[in-house]
Structure formats: C-alpha cells, structure tokens
PDB file of N, CA and C in Angstrom:
ATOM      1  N   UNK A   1       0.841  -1.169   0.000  1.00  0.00           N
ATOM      2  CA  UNK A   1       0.000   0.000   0.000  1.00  0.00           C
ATOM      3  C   UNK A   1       0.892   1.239   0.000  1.00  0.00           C
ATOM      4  N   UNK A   2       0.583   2.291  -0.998  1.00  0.00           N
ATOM      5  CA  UNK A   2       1.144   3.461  -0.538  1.00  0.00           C
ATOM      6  C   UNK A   2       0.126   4.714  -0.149  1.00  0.00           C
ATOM      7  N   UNK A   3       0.978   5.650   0.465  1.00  0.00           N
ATOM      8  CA  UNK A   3       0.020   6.921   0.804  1.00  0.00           C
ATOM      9  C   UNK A   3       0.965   7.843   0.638  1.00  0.00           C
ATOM     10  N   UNK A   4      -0.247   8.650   1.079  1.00  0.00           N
ATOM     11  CA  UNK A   4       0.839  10.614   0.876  1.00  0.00           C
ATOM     12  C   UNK A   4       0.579  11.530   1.902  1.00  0.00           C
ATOM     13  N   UNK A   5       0.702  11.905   2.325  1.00  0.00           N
ATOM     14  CA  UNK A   5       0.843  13.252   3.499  1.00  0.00           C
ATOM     15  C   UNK A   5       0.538  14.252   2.875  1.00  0.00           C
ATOM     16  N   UNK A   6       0.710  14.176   1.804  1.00  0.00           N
ATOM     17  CA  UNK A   6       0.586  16.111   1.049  1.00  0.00           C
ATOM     18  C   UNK A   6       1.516  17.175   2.256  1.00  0.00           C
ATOM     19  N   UNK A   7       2.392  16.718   1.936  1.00  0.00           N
ATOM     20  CA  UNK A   7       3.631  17.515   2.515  1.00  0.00           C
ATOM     21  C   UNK A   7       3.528  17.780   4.258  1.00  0.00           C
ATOM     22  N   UNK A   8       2.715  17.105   4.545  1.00  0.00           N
ATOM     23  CA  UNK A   8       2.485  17.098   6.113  1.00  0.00           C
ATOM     24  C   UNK A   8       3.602  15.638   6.262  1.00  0.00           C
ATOM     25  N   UNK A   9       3.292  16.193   8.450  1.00  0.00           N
ATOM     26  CA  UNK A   9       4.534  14.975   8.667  1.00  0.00           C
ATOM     27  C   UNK A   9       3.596  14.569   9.722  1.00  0.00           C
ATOM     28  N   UNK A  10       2.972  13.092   8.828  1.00  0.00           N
ATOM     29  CA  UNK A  10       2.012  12.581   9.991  1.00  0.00           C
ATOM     30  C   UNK A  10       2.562  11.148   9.265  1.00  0.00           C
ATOM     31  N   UNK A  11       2.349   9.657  10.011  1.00  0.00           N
ATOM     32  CA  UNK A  11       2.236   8.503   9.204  1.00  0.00           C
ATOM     33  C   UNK A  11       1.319   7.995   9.604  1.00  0.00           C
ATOM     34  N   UNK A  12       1.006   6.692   8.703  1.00  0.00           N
ATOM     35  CA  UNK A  12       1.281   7.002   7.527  1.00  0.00           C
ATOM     36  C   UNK A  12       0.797   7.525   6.506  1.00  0.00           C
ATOM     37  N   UNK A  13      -0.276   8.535   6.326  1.00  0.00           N
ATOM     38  CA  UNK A  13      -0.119   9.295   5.292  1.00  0.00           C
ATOM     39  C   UNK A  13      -1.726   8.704   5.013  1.00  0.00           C
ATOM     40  N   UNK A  14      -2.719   9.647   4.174  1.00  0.00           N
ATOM     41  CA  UNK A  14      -3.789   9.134   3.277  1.00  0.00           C
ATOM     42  C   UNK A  14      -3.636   7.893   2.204  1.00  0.00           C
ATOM     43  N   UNK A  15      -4.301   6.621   2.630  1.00  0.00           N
ATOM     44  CA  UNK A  15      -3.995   6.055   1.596  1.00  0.00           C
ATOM     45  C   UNK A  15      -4.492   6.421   0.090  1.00  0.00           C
ATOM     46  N   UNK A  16      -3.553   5.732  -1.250  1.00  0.00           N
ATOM     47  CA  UNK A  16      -3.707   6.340  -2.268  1.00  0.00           C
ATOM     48  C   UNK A  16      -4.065   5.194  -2.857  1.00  0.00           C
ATOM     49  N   UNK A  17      -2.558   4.253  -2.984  1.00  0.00           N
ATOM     50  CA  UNK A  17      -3.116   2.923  -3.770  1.00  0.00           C
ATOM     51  C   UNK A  17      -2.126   1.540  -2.987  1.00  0.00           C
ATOM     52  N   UNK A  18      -3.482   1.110  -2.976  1.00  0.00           N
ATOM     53  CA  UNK A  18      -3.094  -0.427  -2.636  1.00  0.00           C
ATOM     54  C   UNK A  18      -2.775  -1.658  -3.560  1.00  0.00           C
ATOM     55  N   UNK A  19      -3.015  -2.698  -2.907  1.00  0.00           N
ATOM     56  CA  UNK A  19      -2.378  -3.968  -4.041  1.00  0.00           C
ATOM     57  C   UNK A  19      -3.362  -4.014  -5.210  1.00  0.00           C
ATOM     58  N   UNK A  20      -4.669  -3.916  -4.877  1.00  0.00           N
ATOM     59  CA  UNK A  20      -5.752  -4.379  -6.086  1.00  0.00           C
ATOM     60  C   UNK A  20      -5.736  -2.884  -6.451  1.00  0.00           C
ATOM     61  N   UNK A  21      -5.519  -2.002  -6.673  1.00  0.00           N
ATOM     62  CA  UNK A  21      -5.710  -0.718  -7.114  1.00  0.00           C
ATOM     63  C   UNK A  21      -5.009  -0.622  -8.483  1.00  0.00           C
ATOM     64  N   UNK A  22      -5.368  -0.205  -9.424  1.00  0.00           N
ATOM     65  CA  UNK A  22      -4.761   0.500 -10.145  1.00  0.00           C
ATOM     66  C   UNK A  22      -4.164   1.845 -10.460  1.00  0.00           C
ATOM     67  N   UNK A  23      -3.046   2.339 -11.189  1.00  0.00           N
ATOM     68  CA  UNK A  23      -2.140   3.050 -10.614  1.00  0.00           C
ATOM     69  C   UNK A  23      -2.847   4.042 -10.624  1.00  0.00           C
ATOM     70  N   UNK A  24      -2.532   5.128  -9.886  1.00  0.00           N
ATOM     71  CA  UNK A  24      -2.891   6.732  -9.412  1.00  0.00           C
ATOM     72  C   UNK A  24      -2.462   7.661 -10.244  1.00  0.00           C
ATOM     73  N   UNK A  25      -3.201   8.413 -10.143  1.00  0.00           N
ATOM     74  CA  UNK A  25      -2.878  10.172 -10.927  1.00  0.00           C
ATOM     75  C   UNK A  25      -1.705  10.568 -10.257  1.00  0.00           C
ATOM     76  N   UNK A  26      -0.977  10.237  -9.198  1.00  0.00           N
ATOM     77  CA  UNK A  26       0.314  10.866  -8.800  1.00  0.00           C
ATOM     78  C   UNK A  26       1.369  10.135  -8.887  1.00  0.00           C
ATOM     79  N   UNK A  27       2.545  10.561 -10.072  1.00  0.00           N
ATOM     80  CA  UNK A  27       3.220  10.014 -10.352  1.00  0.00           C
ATOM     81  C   UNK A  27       4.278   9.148  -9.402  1.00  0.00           C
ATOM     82  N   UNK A  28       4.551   9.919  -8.082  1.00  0.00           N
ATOM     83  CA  UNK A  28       5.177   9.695  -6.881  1.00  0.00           C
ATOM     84  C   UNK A  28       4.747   8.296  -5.908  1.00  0.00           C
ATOM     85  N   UNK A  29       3.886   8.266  -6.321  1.00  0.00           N
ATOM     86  CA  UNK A  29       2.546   6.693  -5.599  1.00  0.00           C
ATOM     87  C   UNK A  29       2.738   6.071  -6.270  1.00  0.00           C
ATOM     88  N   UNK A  30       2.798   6.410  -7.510  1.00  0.00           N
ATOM     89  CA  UNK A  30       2.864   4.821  -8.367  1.00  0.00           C
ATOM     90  C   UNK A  30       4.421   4.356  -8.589  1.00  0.00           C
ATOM     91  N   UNK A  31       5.626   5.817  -8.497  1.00  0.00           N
ATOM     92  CA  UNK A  31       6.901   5.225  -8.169  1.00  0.00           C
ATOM     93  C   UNK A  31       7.080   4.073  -7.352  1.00  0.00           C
ATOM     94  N   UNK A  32       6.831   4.775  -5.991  1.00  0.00           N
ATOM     95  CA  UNK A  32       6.758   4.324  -4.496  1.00  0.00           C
ATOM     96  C   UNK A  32       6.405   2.608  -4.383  1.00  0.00           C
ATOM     97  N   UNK A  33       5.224   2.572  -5.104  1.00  0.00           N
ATOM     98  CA  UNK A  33       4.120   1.280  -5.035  1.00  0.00           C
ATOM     99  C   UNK A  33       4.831   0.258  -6.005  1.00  0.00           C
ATOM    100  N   UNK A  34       5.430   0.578  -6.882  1.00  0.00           N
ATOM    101  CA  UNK A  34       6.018   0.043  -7.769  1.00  0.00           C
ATOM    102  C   UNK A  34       7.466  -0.632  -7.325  1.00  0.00           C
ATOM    103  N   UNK A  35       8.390   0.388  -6.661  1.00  0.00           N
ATOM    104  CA  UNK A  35       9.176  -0.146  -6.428  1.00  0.00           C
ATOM    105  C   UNK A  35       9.523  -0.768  -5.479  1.00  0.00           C
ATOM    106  N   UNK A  36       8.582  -0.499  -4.035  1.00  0.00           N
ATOM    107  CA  UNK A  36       8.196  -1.308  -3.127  1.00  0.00           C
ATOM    108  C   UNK A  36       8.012  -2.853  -3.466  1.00  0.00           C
ATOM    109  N   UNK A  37       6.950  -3.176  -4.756  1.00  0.00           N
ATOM    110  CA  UNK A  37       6.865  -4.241  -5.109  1.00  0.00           C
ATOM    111  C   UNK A  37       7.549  -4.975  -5.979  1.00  0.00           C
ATOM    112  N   UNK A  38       8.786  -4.606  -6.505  1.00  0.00           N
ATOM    113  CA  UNK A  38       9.774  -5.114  -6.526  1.00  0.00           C
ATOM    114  C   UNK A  38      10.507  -5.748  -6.368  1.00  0.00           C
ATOM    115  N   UNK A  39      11.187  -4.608  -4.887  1.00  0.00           N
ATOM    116  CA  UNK A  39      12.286  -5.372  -3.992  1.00  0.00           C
ATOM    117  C   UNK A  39      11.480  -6.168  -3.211  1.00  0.00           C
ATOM    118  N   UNK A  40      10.204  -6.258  -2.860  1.00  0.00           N
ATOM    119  CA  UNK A  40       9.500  -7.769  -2.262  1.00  0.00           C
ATOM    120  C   UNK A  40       9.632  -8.570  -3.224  1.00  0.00           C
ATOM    121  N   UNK A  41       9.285  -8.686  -4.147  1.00  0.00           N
ATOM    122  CA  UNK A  41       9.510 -10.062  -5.362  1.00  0.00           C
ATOM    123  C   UNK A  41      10.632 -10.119  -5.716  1.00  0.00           C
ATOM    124  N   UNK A  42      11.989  -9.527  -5.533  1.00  0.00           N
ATOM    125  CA  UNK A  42      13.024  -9.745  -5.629  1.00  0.00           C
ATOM    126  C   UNK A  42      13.280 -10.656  -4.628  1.00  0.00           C
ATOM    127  N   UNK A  43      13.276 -10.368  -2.848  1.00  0.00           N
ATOM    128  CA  UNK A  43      13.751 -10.683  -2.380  1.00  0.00           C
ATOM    129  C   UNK A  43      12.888 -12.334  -2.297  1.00  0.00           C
ATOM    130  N   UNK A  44      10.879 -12.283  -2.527  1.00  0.00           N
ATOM    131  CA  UNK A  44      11.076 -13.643  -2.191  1.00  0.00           C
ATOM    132  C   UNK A  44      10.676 -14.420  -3.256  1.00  0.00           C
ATOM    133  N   UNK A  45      11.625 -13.945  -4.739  1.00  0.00           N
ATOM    134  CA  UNK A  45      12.217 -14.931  -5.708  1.00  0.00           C
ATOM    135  C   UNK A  45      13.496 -15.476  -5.191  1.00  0.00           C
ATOM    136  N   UNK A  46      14.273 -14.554  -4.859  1.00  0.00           N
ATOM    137  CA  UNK A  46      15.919 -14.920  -4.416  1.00  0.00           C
ATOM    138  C   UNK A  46      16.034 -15.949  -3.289  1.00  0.00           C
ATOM    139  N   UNK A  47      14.984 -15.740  -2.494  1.00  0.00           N
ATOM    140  CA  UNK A  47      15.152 -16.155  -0.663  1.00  0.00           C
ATOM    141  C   UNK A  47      14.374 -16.780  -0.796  1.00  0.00           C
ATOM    142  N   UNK A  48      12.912 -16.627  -1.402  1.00  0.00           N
ATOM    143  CA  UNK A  48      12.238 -17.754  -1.055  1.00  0.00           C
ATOM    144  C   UNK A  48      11.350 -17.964   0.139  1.00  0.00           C
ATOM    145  N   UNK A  49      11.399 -16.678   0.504  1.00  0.00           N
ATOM    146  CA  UNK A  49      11.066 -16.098   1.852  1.00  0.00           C
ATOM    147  C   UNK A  49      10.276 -15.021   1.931  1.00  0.00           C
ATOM    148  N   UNK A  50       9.718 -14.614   3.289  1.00  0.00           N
ATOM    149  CA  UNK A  50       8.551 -13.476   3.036  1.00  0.00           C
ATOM    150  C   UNK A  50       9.950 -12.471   3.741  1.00  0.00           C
ATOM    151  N   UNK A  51       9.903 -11.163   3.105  1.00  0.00           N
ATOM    152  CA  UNK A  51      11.193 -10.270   3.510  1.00  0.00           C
ATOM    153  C   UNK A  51      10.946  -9.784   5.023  1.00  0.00           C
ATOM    154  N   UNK A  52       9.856  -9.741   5.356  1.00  0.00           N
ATOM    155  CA  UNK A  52       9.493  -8.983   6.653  1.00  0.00           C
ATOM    156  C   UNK A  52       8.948  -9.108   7.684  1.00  0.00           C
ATOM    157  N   UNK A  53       8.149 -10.496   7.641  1.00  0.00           N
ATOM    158  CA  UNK A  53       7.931 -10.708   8.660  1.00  0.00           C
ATOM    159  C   UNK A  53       7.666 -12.453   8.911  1.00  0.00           C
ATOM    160  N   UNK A  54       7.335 -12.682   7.561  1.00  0.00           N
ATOM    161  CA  UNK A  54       6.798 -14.278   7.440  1.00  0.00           C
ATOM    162  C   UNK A  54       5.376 -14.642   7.851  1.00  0.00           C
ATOM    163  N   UNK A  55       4.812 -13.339   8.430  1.00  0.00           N
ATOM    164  CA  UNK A  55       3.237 -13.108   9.128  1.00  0.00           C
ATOM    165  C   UNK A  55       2.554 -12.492   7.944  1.00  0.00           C
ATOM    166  N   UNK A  56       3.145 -12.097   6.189  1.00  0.00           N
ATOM    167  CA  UNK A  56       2.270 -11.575   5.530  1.00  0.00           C
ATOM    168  C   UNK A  56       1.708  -9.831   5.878  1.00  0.00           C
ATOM    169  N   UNK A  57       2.825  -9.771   6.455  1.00  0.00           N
ATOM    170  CA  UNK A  57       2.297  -7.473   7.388  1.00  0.00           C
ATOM    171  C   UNK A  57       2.429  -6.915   6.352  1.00  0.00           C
ATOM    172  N   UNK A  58       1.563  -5.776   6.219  1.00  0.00           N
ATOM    173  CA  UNK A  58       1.578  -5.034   4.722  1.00  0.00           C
ATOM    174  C   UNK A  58       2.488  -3.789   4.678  1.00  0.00           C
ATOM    175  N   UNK A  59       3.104  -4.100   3.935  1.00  0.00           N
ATOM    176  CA  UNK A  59       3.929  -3.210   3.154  1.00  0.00           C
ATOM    177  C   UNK A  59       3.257  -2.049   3.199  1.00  0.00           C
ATOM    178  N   UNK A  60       3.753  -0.602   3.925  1.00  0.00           N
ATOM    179  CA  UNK A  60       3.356   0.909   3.466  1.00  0.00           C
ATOM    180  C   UNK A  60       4.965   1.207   3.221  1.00  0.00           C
ATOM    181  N   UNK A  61       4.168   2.335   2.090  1.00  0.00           N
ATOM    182  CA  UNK A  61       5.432   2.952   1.590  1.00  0.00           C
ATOM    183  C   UNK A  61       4.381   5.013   2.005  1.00  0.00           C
ATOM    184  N   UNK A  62       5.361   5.348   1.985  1.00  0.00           N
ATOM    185  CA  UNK A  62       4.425   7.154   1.979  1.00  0.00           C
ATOM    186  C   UNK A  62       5.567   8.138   1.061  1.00  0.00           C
ATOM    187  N   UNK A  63       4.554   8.780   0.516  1.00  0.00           N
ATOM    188  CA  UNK A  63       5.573  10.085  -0.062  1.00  0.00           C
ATOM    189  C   UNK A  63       5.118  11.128  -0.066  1.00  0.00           C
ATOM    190  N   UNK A  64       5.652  12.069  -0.355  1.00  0.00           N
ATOM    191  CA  UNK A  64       5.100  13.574   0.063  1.00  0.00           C
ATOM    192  C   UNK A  64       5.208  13.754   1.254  1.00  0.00           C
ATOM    193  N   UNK A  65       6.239  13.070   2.133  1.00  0.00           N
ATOM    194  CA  UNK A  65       6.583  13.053   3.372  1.00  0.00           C
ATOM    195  C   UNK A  65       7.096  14.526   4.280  1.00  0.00           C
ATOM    196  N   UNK A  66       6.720  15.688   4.650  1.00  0.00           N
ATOM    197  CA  UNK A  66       6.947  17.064   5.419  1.00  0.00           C
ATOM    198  C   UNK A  66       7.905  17.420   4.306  1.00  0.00           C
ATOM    199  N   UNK A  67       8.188  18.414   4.403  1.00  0.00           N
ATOM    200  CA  UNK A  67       9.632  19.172   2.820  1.00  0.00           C
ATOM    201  C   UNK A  67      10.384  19.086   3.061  1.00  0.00           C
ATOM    202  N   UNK A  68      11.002  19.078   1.552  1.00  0.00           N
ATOM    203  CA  UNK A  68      12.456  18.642   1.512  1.00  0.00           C
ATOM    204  C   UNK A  68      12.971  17.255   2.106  1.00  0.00           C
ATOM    205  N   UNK A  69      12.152  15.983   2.335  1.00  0.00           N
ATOM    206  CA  UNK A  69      12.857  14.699   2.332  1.00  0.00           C
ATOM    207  C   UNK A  69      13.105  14.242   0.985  1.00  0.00           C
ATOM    208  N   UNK A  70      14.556  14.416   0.450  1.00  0.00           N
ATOM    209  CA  UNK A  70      14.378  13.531  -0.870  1.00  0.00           C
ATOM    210  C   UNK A  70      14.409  12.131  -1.421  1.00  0.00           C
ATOM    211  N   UNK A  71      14.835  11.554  -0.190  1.00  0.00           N
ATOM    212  CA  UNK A  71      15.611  10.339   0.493  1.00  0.00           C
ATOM    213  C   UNK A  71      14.740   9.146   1.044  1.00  0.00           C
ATOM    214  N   UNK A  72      14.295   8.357   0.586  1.00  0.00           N
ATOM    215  CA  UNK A  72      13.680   6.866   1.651  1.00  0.00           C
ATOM    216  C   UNK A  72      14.595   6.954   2.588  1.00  0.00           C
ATOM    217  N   UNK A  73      14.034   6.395   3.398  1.00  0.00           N
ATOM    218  CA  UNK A  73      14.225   5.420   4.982  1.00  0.00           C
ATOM    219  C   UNK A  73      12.718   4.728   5.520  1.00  0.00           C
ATOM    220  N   UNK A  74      13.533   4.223   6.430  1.00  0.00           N
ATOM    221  CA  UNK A  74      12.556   3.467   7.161  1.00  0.00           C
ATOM    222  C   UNK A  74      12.884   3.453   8.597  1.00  0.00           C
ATOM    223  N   UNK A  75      11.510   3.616   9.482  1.00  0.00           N
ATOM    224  CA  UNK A  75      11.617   3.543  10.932  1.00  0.00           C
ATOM    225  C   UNK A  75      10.969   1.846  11.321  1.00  0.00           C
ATOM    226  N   UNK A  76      11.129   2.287  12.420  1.00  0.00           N
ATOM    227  CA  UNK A  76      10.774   0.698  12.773  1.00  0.00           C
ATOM    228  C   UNK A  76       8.767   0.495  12.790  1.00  0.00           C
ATOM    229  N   UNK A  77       8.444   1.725  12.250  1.00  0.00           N
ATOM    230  CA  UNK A  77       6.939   1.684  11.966  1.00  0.00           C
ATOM    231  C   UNK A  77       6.432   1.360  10.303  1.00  0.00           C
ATOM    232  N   UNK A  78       7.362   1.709   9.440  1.00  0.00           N
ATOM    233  CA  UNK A  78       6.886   1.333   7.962  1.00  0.00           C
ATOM    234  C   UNK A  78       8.504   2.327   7.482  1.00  0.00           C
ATOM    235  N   UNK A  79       8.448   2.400   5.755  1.00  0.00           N
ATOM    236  CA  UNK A  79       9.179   2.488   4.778  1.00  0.00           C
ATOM    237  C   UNK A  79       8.528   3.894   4.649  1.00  0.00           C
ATOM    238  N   UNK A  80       9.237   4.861   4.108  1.00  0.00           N
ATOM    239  CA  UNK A  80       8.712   6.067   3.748  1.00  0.00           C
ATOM    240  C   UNK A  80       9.901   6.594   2.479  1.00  0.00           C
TER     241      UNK A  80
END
C-alpha cells in the first residue's frame, strides 16, 4: 500500500493505492508502489522467503513526506 501526506509529517499518510488498485494520478505513488513491489519479489524470488515478517504485514510505503525529504528510509513503523 502506498500513501501521501501532502507535505504534512504525519504517518502514515492518506492512503492512495493499494495492491488491487490501479495506478494513481500521482506520479510519486505509483513510483513508491512500484518499487516497493519489486524489492518484495526480488527478495522472495531470491530467498524464497517473506522479507518482513513471514506473518504476511503489509507493506506501506508514503511520499510527500513534510519538505524537503528527498531520500527513503525506514523507521521501525513502515518504509517512507
């Protein structure tokens, strides 16, 4: 799932688009959502494994995160 803040610093954020969703009018969500789902099918083609928890926990990604973050990270609450 991803969301957006609209430049606020709250998490995680309004959701925008989830797994069954199709992609969004904001180009930044569908980055986000995209490449989120990725490096999960990367990692459990490679491993063979669920990357995060093995419990199936859903993936948030957020963007439009308060100004001027240009940068991912992640806290120990979700991926941003």
């Amino acid at each position: 799932m991803t969301t957006s803040t609209r430049t606020q610093s709250f998490l995680p954020g309004v959701r925008i688009r989830g797994e069954l969703d199709g992609p969004s009018g904001e180009p930044a969500v569908n980055d986000a959502f995209d490449g989120t789902a990725a490096a999960y099918d990367f990692l459990q083609g490679v491993f063979g494994r669920d990357p995060l928890d093995r419990k199936r926990m859903e993936l948030v990604s957020t963007v439009h995160y308060g100004v001027d973050f240009d940068n991912g990270f992640s806290n120990s609450a979700q991926v941003g």
